[in-house]
PDB file of N, CA and C in Angstrom:
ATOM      1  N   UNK A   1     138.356 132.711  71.557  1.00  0.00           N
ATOM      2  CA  UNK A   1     139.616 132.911  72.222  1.00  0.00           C
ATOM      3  C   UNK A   1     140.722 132.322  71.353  1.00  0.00           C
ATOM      4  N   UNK A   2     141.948 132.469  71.484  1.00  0.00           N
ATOM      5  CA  UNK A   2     143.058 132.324  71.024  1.00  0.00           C
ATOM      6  C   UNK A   2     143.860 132.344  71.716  1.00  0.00           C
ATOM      7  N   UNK A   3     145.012 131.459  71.894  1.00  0.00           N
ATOM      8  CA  UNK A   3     145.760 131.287  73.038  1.00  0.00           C
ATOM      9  C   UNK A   3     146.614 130.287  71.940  1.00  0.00           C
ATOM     10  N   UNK A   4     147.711 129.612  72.856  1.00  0.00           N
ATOM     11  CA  UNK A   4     148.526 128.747  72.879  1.00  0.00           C
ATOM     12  C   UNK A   4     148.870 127.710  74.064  1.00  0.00           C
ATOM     13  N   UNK A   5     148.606 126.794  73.640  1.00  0.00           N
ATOM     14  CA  UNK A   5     148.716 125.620  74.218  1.00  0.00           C
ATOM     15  C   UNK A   5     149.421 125.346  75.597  1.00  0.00           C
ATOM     16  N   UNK A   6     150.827 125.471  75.172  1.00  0.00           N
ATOM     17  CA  UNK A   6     151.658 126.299  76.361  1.00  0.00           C
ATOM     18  C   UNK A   6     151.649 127.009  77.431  1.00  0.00           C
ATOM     19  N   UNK A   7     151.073 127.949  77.007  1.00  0.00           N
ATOM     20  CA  UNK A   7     151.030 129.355  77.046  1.00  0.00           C
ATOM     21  C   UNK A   7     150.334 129.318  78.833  1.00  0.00           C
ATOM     22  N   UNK A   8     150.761 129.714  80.226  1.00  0.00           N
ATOM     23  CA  UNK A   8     150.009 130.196  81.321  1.00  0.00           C
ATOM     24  C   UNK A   8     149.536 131.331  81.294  1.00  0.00           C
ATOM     25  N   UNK A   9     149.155 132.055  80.559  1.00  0.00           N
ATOM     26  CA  UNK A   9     148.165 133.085  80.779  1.00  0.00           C
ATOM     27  C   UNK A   9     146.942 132.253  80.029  1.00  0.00           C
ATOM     28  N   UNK A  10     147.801 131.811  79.042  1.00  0.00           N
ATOM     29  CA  UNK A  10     146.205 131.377  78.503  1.00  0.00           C
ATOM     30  C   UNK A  10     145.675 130.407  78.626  1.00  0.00           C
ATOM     31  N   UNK A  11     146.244 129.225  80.044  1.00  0.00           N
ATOM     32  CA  UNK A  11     145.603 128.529  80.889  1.00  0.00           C
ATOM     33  C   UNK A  11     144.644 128.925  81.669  1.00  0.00           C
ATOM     34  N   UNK A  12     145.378 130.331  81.741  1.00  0.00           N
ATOM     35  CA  UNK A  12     144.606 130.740  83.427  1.00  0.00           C
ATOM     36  C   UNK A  12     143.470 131.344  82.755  1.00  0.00           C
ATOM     37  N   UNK A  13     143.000 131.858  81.562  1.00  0.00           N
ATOM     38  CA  UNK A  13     142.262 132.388  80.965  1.00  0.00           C
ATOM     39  C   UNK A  13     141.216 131.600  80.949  1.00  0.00           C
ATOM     40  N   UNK A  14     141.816 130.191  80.031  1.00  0.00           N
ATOM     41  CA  UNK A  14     140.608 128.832  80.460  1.00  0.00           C
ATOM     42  C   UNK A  14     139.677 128.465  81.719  1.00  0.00           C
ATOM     43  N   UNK A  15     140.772 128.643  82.511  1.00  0.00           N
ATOM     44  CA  UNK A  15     140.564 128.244  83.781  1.00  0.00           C
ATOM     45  C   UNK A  15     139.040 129.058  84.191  1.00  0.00           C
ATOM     46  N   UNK A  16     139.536 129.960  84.259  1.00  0.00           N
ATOM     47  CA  UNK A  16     138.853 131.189  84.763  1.00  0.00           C
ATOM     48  C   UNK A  16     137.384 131.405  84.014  1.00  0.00           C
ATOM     49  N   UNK A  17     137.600 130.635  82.605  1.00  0.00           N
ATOM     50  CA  UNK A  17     136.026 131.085  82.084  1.00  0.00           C
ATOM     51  C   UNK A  17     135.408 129.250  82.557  1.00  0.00           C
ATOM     52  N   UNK A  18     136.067 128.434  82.613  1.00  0.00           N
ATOM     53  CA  UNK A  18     135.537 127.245  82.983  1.00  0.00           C
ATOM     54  C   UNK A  18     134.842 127.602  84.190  1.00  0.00           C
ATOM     55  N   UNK A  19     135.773 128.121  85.472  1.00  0.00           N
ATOM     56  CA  UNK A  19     135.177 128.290  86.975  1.00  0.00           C
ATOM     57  C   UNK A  19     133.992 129.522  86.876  1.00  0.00           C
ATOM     58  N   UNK A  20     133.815 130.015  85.684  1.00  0.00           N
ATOM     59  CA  UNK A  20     132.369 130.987  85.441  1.00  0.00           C
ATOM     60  C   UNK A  20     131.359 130.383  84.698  1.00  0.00           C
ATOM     61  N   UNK A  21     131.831 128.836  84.183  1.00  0.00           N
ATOM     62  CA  UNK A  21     130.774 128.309  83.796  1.00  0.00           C
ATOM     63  C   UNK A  21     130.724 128.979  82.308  1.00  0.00           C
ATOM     64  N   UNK A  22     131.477 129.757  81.853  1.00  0.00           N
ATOM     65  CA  UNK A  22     130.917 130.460  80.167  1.00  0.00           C
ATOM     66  C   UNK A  22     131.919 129.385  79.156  1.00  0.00           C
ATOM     67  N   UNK A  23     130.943 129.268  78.193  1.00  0.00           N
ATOM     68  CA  UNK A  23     130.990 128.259  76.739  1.00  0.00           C
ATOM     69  C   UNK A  23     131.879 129.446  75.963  1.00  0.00           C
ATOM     70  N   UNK A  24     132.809 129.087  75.628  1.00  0.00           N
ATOM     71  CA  UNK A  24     133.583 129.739  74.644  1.00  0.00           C
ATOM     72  C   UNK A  24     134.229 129.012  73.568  1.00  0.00           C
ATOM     73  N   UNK A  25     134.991 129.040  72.286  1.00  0.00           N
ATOM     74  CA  UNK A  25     135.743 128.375  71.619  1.00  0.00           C
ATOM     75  C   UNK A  25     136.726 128.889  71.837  1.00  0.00           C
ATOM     76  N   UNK A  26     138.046 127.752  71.780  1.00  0.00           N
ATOM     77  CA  UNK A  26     139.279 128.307  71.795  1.00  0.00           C
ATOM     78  C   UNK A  26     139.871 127.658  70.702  1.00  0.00           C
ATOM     79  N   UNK A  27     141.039 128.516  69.974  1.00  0.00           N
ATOM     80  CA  UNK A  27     141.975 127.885  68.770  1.00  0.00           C
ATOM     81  C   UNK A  27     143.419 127.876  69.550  1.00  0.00           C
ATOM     82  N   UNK A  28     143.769 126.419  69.728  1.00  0.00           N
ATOM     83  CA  UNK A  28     145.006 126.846  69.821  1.00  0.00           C
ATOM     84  C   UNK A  28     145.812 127.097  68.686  1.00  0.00           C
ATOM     85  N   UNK A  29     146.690 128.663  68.621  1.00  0.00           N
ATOM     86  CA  UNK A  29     146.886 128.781  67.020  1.00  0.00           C
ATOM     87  C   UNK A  29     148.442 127.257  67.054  1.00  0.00           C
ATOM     88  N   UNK A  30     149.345 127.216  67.986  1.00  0.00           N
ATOM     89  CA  UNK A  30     150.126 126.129  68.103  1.00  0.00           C
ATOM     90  C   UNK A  30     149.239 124.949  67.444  1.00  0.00           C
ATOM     91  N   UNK A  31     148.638 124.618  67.468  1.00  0.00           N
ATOM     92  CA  UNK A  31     148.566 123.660  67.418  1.00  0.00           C
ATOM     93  C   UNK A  31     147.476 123.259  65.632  1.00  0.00           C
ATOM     94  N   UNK A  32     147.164 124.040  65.556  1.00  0.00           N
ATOM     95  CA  UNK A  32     146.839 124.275  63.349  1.00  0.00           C
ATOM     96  C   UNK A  32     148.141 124.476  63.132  1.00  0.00           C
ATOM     97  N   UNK A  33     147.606 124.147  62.061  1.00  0.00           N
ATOM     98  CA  UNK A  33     149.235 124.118  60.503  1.00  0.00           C
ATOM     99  C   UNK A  33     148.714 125.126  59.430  1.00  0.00           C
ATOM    100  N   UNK A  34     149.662 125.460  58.569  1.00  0.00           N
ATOM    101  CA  UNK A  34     149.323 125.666  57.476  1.00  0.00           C
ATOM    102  C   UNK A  34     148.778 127.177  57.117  1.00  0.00           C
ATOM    103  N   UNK A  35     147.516 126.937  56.436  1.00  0.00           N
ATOM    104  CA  UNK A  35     146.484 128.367  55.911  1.00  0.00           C
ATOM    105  C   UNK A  35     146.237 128.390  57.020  1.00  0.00           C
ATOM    106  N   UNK A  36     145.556 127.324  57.710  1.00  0.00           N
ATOM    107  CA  UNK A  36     144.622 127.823  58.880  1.00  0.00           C
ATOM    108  C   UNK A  36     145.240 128.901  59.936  1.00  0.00           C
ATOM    109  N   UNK A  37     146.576 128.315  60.756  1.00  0.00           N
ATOM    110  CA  UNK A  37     147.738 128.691  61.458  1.00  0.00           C
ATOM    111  C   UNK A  37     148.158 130.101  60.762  1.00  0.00           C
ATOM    112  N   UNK A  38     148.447 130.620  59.641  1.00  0.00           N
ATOM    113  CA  UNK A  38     148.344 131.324  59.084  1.00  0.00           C
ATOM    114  C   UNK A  38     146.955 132.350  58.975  1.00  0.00           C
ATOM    115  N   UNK A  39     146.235 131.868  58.975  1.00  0.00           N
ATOM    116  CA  UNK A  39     144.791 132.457  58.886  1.00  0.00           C
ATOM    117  C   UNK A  39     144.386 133.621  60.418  1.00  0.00           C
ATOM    118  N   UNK A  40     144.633 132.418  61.130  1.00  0.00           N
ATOM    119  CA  UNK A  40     144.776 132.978  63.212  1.00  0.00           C
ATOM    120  C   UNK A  40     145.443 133.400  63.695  1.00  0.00           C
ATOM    121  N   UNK A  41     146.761 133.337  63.090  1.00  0.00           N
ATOM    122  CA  UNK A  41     147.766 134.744  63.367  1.00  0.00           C
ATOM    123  C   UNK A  41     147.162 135.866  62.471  1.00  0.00           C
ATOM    124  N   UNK A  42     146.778 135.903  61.472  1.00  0.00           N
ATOM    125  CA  UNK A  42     146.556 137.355  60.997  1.00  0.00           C
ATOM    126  C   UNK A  42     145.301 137.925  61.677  1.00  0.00           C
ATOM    127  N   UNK A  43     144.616 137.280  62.349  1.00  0.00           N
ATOM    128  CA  UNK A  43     142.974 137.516  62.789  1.00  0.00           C
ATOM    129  C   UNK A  43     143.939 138.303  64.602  1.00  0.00           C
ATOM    130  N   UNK A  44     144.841 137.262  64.697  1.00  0.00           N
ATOM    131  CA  UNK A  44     145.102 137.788  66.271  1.00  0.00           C
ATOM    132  C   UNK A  44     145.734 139.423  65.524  1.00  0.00           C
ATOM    133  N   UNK A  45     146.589 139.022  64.750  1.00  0.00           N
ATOM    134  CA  UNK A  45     147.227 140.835  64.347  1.00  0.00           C
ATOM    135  C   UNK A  45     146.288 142.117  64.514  1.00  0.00           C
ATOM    136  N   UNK A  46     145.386 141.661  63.334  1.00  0.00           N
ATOM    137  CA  UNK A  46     144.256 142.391  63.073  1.00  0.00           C
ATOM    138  C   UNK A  46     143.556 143.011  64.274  1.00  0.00           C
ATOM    139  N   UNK A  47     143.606 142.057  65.422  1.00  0.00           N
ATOM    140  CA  UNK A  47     142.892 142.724  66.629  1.00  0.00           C
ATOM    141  C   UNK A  47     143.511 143.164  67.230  1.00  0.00           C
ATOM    142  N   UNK A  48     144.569 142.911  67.977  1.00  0.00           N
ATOM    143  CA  UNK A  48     145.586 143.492  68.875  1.00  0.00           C
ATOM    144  C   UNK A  48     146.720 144.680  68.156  1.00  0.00           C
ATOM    145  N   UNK A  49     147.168 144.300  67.053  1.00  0.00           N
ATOM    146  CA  UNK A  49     148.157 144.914  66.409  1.00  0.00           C
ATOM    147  C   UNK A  49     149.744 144.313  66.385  1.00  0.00           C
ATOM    148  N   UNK A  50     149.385 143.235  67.423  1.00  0.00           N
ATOM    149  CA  UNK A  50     150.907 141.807  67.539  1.00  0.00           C
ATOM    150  C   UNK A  50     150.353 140.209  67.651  1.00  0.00           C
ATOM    151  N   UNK A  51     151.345 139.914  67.894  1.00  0.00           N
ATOM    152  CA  UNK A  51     151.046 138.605  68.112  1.00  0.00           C
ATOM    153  C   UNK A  51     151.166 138.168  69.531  1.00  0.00           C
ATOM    154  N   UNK A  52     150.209 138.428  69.991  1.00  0.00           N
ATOM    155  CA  UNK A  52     150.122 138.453  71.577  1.00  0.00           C
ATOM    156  C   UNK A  52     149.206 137.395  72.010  1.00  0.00           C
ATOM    157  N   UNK A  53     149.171 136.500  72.714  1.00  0.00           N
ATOM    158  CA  UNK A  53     148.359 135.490  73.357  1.00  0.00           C
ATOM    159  C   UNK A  53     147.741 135.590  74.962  1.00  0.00           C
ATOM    160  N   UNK A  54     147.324 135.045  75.211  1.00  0.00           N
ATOM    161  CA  UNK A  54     145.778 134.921  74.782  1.00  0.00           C
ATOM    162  C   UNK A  54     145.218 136.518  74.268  1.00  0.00           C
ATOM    163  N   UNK A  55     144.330 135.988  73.437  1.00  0.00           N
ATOM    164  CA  UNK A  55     143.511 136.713  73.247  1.00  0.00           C
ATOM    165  C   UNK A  55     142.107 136.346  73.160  1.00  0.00           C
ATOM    166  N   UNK A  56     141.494 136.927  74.342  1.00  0.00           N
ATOM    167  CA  UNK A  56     139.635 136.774  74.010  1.00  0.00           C
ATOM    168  C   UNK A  56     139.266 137.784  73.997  1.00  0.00           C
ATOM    169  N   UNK A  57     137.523 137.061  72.843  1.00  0.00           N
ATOM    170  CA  UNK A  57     136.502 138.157  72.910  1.00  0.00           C
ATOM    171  C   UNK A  57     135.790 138.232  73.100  1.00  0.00           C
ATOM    172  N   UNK A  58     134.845 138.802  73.367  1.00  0.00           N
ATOM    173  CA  UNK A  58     133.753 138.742  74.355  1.00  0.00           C
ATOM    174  C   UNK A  58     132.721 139.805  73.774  1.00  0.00           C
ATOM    175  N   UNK A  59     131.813 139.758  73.002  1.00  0.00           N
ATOM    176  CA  UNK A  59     131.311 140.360  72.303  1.00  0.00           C
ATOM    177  C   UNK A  59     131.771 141.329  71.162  1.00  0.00           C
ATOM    178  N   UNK A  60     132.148 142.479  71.407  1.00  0.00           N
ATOM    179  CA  UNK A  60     133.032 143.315  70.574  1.00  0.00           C
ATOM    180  C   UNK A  60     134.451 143.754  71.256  1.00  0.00           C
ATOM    181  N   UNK A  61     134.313 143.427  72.813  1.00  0.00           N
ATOM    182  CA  UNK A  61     135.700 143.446  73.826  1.00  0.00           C
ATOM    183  C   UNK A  61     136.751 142.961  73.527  1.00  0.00           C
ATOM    184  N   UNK A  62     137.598 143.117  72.749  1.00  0.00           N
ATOM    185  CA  UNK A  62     138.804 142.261  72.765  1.00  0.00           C
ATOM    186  C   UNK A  62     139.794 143.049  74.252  1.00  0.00           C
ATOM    187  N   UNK A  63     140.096 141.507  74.513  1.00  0.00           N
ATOM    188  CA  UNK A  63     141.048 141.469  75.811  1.00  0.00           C
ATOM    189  C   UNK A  63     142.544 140.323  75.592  1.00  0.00           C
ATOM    190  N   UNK A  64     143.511 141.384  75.778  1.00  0.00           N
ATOM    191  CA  UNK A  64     145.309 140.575  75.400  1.00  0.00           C
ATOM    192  C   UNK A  64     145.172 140.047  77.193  1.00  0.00           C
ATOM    193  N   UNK A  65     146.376 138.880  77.051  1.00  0.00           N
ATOM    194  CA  UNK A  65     146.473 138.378  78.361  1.00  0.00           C
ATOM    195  C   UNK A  65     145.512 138.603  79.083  1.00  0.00           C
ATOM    196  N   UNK A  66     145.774 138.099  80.428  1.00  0.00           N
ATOM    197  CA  UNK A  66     145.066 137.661  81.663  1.00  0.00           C
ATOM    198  C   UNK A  66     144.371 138.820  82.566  1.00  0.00           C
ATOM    199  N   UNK A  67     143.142 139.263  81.962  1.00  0.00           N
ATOM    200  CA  UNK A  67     142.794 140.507  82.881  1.00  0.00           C
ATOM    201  C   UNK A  67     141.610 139.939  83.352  1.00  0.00           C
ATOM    202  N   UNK A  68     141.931 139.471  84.898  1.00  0.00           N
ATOM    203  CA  UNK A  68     140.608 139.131  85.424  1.00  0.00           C
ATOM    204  C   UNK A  68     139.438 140.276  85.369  1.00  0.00           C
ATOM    205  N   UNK A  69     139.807 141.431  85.733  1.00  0.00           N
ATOM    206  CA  UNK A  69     138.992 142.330  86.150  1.00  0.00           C
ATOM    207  C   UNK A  69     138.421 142.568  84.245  1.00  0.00           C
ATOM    208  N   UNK A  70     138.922 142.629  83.288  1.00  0.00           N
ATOM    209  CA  UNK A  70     138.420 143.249  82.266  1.00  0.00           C
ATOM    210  C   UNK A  70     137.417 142.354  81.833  1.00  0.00           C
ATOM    211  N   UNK A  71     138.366 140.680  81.995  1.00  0.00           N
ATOM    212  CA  UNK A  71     136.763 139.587  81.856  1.00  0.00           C
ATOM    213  C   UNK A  71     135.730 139.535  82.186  1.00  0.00           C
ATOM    214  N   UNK A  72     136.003 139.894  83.822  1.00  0.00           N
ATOM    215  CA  UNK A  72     135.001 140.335  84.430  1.00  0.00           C
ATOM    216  C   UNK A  72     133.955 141.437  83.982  1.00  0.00           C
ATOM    217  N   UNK A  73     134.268 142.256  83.630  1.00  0.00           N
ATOM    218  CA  UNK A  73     133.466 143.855  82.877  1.00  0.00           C
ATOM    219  C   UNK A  73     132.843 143.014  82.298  1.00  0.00           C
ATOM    220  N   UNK A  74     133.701 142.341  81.075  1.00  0.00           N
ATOM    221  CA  UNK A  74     132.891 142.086  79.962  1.00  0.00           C
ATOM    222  C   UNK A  74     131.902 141.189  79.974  1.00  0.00           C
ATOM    223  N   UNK A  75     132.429 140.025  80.607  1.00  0.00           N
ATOM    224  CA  UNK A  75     131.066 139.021  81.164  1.00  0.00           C
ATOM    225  C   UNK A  75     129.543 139.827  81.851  1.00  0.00           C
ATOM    226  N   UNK A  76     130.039 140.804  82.200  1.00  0.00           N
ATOM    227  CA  UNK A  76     128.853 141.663  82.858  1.00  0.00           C
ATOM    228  C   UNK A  76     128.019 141.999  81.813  1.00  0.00           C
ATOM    229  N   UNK A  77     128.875 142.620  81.025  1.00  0.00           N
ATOM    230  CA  UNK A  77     128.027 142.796  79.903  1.00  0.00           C
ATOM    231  C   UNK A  77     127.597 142.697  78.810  1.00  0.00           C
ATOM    232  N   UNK A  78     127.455 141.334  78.744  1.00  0.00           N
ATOM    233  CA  UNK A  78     127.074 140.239  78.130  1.00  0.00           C
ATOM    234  C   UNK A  78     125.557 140.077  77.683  1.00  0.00           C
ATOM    235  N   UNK A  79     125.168 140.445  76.599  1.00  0.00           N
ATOM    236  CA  UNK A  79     123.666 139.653  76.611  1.00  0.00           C
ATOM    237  C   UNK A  79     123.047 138.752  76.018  1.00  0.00           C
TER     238      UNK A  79
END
């Protein structure tokens, strides 16, 4: 996942995979410097086509902002 620190969608994103119990990594890109910060904006580009936050993935699912229902899909199908 990718999000920003700030950011309430991509609290609620946390939130939401915490209250499902699923292990994920998150970068906050706010909060790297540098190449790296640089590195995770081009990875968020690359997937979405902006710089849009949150972004998770979930196998090959990429999902922008807060879509319970799409998390949902995708957690389903999960293996």
């Amino acid at each position: 996942m990718y999000a920003l620190s700030t950011c309430p969608w991509c609290k609620k994103v946390k939130k939401y995979l915490d209250e499902k119990n699923v292990q994920y990594d998150c970068i906050d890109v706010d909060l790297i410097q540098g190449d790296d910060q640089k590195k995770a904006l081009e990875e968020v580009e690359k997937l979405t086509g902006k710089r849009s936050f949150p972004v998770t993935i979930i196998n090959e699912t990429v999902i922008t902002g807060f879509k319970e229902d799409q998390l949902e899909e995708a957690l389903k199908n999960e293996t």
